[in-house]
Protein backbone atom coordinates (compact mmCIF):
# COMPACT_ATOMS: atom_id res chain seq x y z
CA UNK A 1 14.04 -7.15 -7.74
CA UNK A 2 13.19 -4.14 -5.39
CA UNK A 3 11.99 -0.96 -5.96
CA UNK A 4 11.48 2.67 -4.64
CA UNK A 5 9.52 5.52 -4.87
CA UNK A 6 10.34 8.97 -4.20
CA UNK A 7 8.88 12.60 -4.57
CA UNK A 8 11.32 15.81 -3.92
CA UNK A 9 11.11 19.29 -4.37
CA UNK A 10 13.48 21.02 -6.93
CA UNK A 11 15.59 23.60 -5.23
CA UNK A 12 15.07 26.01 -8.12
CA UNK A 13 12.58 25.87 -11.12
CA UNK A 14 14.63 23.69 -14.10
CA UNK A 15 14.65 24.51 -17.32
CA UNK A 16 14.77 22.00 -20.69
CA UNK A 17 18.40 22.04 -21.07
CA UNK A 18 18.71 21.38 -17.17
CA UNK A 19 16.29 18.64 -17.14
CA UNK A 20 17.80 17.13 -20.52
CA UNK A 21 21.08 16.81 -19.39
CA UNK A 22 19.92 14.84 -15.75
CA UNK A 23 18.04 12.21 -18.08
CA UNK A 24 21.18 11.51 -19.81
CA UNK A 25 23.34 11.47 -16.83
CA UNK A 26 20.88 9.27 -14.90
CA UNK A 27 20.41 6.75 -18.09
CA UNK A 28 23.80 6.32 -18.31
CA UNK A 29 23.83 5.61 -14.43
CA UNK A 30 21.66 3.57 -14.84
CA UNK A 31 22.82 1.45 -17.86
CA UNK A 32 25.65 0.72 -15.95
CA UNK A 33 24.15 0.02 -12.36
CA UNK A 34 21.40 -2.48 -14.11
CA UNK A 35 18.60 -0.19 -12.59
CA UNK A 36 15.76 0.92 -14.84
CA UNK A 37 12.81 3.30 -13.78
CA UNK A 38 10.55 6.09 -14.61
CA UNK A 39 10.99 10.48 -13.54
CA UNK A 40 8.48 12.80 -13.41
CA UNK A 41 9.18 16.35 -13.37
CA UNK A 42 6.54 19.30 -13.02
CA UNK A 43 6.46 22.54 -12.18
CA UNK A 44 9.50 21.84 -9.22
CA UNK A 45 8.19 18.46 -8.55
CA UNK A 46 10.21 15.22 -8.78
CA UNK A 47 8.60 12.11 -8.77
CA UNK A 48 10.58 9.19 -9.15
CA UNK A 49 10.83 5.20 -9.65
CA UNK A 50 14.02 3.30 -9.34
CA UNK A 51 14.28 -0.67 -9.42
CA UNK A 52 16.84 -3.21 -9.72
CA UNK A 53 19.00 -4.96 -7.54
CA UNK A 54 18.18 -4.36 -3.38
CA UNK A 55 21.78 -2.84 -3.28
CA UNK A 56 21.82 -1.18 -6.10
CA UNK A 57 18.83 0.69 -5.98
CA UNK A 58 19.69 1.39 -1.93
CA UNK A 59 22.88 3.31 -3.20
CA UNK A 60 21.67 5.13 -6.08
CA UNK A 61 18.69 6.32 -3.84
CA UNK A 62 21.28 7.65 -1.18
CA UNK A 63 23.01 9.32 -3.56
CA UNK A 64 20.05 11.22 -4.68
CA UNK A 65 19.61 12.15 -1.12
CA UNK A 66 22.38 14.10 -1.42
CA UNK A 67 21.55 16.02 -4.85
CA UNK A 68 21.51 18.96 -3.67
CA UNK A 69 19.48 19.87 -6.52
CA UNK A 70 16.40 19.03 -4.57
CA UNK A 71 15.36 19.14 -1.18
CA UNK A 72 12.19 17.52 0.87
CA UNK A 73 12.74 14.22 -0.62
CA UNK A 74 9.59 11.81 0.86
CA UNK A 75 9.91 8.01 0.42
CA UNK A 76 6.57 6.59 -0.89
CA UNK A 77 7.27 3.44 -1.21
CA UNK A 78 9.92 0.55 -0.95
CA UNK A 79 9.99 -3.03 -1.62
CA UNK A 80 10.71 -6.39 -3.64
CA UNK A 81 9.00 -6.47 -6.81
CA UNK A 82 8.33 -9.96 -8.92
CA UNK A 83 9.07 -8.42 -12.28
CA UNK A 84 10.53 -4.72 -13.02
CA UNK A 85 7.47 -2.29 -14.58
CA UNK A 86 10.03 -0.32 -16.83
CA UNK A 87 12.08 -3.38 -18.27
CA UNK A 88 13.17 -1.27 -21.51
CA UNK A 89 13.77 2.28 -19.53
CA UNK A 90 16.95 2.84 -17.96
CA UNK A 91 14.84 5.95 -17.41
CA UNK A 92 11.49 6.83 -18.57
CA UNK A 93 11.35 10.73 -18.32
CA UNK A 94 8.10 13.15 -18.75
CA UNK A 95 8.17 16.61 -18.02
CA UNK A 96 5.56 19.49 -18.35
CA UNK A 97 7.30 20.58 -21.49
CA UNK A 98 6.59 18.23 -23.87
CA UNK A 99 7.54 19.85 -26.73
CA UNK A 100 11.34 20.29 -26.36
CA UNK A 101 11.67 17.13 -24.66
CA UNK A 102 10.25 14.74 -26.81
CA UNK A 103 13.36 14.88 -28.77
CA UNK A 104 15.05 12.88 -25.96
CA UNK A 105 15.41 9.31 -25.68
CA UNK A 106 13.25 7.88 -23.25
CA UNK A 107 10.54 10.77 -23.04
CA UNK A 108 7.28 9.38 -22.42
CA UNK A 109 4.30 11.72 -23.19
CA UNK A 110 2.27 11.24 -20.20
CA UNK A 111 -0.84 12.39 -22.32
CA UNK A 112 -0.63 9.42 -24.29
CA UNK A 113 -3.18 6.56 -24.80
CA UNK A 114 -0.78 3.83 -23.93
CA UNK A 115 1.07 5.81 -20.60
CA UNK A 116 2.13 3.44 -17.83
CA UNK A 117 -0.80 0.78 -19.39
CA UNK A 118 0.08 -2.02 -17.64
CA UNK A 119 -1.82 -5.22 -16.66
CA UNK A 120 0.19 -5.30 -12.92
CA UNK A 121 -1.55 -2.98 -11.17
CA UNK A 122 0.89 -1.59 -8.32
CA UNK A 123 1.60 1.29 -6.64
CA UNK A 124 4.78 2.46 -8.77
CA UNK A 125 2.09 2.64 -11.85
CA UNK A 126 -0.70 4.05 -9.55
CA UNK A 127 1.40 7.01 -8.19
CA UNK A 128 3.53 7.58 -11.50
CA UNK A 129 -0.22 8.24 -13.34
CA UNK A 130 -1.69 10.33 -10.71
CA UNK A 131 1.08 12.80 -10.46
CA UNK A 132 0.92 12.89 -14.11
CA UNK A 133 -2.38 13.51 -14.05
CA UNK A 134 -2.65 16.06 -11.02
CA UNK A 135 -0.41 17.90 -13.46
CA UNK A 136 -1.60 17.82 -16.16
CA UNK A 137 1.42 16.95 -18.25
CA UNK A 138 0.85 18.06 -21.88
């Protein structure tokens, strides 16, 4: 297993619809491509997790270099990983909008007891929490 983790800069400000429709784009993706993860979104900001496969996560993660739906993409991190940290998500998604897009399969609401509570501490789970909580998702 490998792993990577990116933030990027939205080119324009995205609204529910907009944001709904890349969850289910990117789930189905990532279905497909084996590759499970977790997105972030707030206020322009992307911040992402993908894992699976070295190859496959190496190809979906040049792809999204060429979204051109965002720009300034910074690498965080990249590596092997013993065990995957979103198993179950072929993509977590939280956004600062909680109310429309809780509706969606696979929204996590960052201001939840139980968000990213994991016994492995690593830095996917450390940076995932802290941008949720330098945003104060809600």
């Amino acid at each position: 297993m490998f792993n990577i983790i990116y933030l990027s800069t939205a080119t324009t400000l995205l609204n529910d619809f907009e944001l709904a429709e890349i969850l289910s784009i990117s789930r189905d993706n990532n279905v497909a491509k084996q590759l499970t993860g977790m997105l972030l979104y707030a206020d322009g900001t992307f911040m992402q997790v993908l894992e699976g496969e070295k190859e496959e996560v190496m190809r979906t993660y040049h792809k999204i270099l060429l979204d051109e739906r965002h720009k300034n993409v910074i690498e965080l991190a990249a590596g092997p990983l013993d065990t995957r940290n979103f198993p179950e998500w072929s993509m977590g998604f939280a956004s600062v909008n909680a109310d429309v897009l809780e509706e969606f399969e696979g929204y996590v609401d960052p201001q939840s007891k139980g968000f990213l509570n994991n016994e492995k501490v690593n830095a996917a789970i450390i940076m995932l929490k802290g941008f949720a909580e330098n945003n104060k998702m809600n």
